[in-house]
Protein backbone atom coordinates (compact mmCIF):
# COMPACT_ATOMS: atom_id res chain seq x y z
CA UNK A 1 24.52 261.06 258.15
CA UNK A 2 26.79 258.13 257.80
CA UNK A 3 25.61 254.46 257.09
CA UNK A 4 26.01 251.93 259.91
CA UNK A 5 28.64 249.32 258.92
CA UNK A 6 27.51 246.08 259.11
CA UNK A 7 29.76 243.23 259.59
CA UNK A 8 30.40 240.88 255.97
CA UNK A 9 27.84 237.80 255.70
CA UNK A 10 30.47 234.53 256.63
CA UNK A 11 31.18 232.69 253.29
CA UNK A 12 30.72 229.43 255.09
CA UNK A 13 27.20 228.11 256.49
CA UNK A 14 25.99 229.56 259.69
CA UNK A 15 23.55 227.66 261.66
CA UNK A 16 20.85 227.46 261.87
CA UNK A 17 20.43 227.08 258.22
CA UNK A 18 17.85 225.07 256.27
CA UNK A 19 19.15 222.29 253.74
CA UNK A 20 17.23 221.97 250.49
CA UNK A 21 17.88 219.50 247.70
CA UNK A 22 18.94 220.89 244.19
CA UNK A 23 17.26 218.14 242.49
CA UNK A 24 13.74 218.68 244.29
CA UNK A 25 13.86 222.47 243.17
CA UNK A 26 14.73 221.30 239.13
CA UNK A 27 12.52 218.76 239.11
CA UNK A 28 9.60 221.55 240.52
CA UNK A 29 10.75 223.71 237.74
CA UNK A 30 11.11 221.04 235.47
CA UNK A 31 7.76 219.35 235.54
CA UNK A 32 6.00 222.59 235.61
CA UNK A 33 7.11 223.71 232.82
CA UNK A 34 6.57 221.23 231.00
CA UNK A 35 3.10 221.36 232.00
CA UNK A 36 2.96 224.79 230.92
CA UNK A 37 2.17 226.07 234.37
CA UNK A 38 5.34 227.98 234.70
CA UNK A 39 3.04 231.01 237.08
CA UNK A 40 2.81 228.31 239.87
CA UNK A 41 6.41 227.92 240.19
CA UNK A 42 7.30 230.01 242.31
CA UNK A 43 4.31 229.52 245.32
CA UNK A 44 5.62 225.88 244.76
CA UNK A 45 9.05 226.17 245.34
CA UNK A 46 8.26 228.64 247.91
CA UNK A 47 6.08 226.18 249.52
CA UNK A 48 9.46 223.48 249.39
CA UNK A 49 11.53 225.76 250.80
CA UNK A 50 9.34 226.24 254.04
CA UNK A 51 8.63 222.77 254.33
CA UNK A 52 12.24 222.23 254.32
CA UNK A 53 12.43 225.34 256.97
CA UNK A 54 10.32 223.51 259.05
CA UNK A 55 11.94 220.24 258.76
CA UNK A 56 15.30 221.63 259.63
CA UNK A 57 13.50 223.30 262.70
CA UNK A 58 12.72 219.33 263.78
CA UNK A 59 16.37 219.01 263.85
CA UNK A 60 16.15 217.00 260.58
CA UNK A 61 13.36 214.98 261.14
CA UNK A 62 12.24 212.42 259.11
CA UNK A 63 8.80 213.11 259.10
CA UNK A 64 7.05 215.96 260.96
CA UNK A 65 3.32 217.68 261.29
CA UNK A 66 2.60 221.26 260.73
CA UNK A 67 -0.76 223.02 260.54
CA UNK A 68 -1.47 225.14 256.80
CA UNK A 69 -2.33 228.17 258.15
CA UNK A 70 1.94 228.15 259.72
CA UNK A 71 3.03 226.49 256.53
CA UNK A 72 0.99 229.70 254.59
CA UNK A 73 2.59 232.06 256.80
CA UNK A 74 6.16 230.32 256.27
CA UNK A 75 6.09 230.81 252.34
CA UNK A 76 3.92 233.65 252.01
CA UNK A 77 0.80 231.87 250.52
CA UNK A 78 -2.66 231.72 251.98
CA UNK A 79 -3.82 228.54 253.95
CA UNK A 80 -6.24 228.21 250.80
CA UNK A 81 -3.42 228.14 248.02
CA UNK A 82 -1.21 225.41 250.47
CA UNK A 83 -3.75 222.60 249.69
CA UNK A 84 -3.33 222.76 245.53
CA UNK A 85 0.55 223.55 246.25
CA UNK A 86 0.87 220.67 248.30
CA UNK A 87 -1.14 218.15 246.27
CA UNK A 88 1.74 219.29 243.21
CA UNK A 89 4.54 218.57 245.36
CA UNK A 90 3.35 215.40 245.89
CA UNK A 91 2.38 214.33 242.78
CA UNK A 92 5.74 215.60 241.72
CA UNK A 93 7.13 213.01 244.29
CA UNK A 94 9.21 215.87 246.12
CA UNK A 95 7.13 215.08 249.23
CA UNK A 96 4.67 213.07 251.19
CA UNK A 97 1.78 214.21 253.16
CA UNK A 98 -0.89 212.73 255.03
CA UNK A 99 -3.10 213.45 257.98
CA UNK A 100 -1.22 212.80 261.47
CA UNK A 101 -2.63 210.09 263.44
CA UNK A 102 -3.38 211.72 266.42
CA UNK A 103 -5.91 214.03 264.16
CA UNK A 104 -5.94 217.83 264.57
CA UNK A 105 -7.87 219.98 262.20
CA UNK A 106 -5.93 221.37 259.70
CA UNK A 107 -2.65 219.85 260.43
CA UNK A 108 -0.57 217.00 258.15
CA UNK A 109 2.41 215.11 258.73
CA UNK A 110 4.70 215.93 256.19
CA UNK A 111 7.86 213.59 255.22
CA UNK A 112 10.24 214.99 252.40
CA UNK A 113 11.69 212.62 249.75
CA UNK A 114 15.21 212.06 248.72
CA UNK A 115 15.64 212.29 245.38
CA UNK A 116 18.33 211.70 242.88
CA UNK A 117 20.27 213.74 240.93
CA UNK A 118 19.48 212.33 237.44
CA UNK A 119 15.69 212.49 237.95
CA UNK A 120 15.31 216.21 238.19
CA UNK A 121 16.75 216.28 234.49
CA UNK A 122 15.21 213.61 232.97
CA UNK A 123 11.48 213.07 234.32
CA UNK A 124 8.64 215.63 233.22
CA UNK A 125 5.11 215.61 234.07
CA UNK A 126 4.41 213.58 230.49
CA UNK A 127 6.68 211.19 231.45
CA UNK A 128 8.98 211.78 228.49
CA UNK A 129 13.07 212.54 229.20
CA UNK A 130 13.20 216.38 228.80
CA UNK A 131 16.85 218.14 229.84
CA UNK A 132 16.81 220.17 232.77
CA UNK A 133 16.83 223.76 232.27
CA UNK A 134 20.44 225.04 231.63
CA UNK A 135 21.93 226.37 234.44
CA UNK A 136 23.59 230.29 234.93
CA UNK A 137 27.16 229.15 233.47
CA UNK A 138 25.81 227.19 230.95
CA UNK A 139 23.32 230.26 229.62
CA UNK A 140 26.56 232.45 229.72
CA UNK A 141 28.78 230.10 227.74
CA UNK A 142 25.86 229.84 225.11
CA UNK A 143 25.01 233.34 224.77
CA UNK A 144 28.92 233.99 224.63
CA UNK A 145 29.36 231.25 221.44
CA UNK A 146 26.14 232.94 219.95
CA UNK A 147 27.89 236.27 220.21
CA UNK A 148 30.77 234.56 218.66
CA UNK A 149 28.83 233.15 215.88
CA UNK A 150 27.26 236.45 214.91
CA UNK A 151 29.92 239.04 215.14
CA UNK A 152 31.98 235.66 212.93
CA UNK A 153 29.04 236.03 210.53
CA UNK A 154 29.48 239.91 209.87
CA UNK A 155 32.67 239.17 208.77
CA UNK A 156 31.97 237.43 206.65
CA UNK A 157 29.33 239.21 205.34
CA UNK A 158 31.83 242.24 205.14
CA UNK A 159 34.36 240.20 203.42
CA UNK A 160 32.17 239.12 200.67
CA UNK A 161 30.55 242.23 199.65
CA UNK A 162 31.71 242.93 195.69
CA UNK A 163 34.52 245.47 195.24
CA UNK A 164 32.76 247.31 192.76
CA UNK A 165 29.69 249.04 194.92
CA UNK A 166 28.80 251.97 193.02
CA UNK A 167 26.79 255.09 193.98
CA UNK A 168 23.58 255.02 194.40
CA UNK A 169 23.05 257.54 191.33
CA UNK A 170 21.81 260.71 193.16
CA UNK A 171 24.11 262.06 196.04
CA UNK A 172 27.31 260.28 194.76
CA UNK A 173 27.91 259.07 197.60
CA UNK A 174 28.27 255.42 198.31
CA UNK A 175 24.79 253.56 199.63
CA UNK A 176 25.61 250.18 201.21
CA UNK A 177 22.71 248.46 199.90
CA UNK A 178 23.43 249.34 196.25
CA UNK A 179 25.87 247.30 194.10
CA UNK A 180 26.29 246.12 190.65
CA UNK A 181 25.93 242.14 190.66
CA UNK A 182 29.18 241.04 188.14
CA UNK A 183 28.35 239.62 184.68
CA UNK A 184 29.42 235.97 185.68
CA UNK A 185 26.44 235.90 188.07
CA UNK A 186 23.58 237.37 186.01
CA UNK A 187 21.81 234.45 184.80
């Protein structure tokens, strides 16, 4: 039984695509976690994402109205859990959301917010500048000097163990973790 070939995903955009802003999703992540709610992170960014689905279906627009129970459906949460997910997003200042004028039960007019870059890295929920969480290259170059730094630090080690490491008395044979400390450092 063979597998069906697919054709390769294009490595340029394909409409219809959705557009999300970088700097909403880090400052969701950021302010989170700094509130220590880091299990609500994802239903909130899943939440942005749809909203941002839905906006793109509007061909962009600025400001559009979409019932809960859709918006639940769209990022996989229950109507319920859209109210407290929406009510973050705005206090976050990712979003705004209010009741469309013409009423309808259930429904809001939504309007996503621009925001810039250096906010997502600065602002947290306390209000104090916190960094924005490192991103995948930066994590790799860090773990990589860390690496450095350790596998550096065995060699030294190694080079400074004493010359004169004598056997550990029973099995002549050499133990690691037994050595004579010279005279010039007894005290």
């Amino acid at each position: 039984m063979s597998i069906p070939q697919k054709p390769l995903r294009s490595t340029t955009p394909e409409p219809p695509y959705s557009w999300e802003s970088k700097s909403a999703r880090r400052l969701i992540r950021n302010v989170l976690n700094a509130e220590d709610r880091w299990a609500e992170i994802p239903s909130r960014l899943s939440l942005y994402a749809a909203l941002c689905e839905e906006s793109s279906n509007k061909k962009g627009a600025a400001s559009f109205y979409i019932s809960q129970k859709i918006l639940g459906d769209m990022a996989g949460l229950s109507p319920r859990s859209v109210g407290p997910a929406t009510q973050d997003l705005i206090r976050i200042g990712v979003i705004f959301a209010e009741d469309p004028p013409h009423g309808g039960r259930g429904m809001k007019t939504y309007q996503l917010l621009s925001i810039p870059s250096e906010a997502a890295s600065e602002r947290s929920a306390t209000g104090h500048s916190r960094p924005s969480l490192p991103t995948t290259e930066e994590s790799r170059e860090k773990q990589r000097e860390e690496k450095e730094k350790a596998s550096f630090s065995i060699k030294a080690i190694h080079a400074n163990i004493p010359a004169n490491i004598h056997a550990n008395g029973r099995s002549g044979k050499k133990s690691p973790y037994a050595f004579e400390i010279p005279e010039h450092a007894r005290s």
